[in-house]
N, C-alpha and C. Protein backbone atom coordinates (compact mmCIF):
# COMPACT_ATOMS: atom_id res chain seq x y z
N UNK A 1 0.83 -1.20 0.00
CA UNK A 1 0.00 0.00 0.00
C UNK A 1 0.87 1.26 0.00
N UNK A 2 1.71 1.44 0.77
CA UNK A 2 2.78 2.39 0.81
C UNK A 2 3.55 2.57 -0.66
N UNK A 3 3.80 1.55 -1.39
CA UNK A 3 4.67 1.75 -2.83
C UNK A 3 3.89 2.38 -3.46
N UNK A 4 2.13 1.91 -3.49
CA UNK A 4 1.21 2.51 -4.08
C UNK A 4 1.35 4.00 -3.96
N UNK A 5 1.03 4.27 -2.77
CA UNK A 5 1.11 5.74 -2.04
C UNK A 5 1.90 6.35 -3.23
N UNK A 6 3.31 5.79 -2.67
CA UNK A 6 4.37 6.52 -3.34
C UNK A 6 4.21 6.94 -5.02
N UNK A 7 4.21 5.53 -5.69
CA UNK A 7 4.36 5.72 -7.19
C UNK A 7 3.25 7.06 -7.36
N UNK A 8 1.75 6.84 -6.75
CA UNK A 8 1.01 8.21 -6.90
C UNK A 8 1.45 9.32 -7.18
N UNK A 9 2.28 9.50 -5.57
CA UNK A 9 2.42 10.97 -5.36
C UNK A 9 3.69 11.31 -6.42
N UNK A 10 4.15 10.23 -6.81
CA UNK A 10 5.46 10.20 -8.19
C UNK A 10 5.06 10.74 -8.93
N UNK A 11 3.80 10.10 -9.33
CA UNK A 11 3.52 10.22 -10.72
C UNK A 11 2.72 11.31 -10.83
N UNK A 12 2.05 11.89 -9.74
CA UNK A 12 1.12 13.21 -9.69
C UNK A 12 2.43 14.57 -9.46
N UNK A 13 3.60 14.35 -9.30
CA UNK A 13 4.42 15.29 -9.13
C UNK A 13 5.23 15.39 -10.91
N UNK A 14 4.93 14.32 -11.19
CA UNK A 14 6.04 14.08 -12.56
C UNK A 14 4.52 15.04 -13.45
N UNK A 15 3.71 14.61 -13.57
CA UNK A 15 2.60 15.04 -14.21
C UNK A 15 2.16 16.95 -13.96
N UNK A 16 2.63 16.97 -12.84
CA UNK A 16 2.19 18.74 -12.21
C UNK A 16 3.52 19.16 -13.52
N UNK A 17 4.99 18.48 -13.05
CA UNK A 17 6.11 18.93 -13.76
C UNK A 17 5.75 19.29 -15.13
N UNK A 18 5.71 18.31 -15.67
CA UNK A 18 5.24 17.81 -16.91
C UNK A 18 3.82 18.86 -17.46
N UNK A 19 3.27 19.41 -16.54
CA UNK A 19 1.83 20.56 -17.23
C UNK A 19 2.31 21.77 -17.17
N UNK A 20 3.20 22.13 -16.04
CA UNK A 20 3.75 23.32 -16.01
C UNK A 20 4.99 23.49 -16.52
N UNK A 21 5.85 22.78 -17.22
CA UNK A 21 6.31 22.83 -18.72
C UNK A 21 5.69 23.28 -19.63
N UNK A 22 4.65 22.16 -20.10
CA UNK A 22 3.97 21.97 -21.32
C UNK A 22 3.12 23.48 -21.27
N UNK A 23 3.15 24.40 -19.99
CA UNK A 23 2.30 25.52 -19.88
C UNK A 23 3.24 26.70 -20.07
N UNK A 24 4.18 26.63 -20.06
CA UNK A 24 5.33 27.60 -20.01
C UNK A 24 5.95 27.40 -21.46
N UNK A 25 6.40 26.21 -22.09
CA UNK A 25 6.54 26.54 -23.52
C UNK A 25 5.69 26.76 -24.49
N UNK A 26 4.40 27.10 -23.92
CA UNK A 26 3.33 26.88 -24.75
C UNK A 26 3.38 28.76 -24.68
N UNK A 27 3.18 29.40 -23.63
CA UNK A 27 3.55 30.83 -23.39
C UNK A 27 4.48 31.48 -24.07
N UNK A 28 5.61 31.07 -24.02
CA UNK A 28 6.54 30.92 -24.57
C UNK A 28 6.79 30.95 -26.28
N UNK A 29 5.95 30.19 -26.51
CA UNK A 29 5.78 30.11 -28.29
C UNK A 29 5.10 31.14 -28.88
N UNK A 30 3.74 31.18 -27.93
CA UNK A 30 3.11 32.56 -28.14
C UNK A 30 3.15 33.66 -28.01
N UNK A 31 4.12 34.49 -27.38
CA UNK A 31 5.24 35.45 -27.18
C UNK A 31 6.08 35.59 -28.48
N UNK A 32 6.78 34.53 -28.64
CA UNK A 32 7.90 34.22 -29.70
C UNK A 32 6.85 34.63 -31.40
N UNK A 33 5.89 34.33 -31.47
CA UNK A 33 4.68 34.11 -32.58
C UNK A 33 4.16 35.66 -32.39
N UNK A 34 3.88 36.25 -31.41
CA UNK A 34 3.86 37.61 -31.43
C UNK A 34 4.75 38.68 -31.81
N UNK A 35 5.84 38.43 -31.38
CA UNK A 35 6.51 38.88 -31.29
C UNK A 35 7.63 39.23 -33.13
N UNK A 36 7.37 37.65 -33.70
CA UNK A 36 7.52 37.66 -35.35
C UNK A 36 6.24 38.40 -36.01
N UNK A 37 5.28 38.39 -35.61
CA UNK A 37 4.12 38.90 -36.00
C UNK A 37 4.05 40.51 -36.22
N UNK A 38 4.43 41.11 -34.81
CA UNK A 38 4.99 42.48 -35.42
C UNK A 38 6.39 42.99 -35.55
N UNK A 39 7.01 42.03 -35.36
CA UNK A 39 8.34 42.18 -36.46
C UNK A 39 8.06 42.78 -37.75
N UNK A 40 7.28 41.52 -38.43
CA UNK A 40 6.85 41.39 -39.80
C UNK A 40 6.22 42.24 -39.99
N UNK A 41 5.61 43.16 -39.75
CA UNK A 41 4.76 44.09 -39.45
C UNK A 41 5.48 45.46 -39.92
N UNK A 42 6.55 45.77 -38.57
CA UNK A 42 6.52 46.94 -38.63
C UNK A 42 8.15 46.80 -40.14
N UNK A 43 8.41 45.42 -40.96
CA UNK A 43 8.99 45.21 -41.83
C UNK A 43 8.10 45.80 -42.96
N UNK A 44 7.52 45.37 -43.14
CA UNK A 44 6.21 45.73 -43.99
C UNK A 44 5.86 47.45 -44.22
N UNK A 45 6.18 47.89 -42.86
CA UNK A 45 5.90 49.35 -42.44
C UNK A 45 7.05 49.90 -43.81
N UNK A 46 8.01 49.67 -42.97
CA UNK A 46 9.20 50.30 -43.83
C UNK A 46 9.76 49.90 -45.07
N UNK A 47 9.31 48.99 -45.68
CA UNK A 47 9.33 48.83 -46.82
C UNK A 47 8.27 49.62 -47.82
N UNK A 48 6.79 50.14 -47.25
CA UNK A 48 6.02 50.75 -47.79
C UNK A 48 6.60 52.24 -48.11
N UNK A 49 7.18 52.36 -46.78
CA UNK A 49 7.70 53.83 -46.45
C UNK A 49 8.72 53.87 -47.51
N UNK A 50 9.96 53.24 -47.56
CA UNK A 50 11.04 52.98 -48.81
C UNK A 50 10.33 53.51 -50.18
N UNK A 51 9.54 52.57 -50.40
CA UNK A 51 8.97 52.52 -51.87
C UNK A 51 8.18 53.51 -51.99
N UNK A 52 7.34 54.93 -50.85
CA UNK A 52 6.77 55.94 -51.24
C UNK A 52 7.82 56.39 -51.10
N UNK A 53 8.83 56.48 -50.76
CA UNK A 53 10.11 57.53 -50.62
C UNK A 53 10.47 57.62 -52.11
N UNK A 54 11.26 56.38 -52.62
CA UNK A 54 11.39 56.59 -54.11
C UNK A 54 11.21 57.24 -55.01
């Protein structure tokens, strides 16, 4: 009963690990995805700007 116990609280600690990873690179990506998003953006900006400059 006790190994039982244990492997549980193992496997409910490996699993917490394991979500709050999977929750932090997931943040993480979406930051990163924002962050190219107005990159690209304000690329776009100045290339418009370039080509009315011309």
């Amino acid at each position: 009963m006790a190994r039982f116990v244990a492997l549980l609280l193992a496997g409910l600690l490996i699993n917490a690990t394991l979500g709050a990873a999977t929750t932090i690179a997931f943040v993480l990506l979406c930051a990163l995805v924002a962050t190219c998003r107005v990159t690209m953006q304000r690329a776009r900006q100045m290339q418009a700007e370039d080509a009315g400059q011309v």
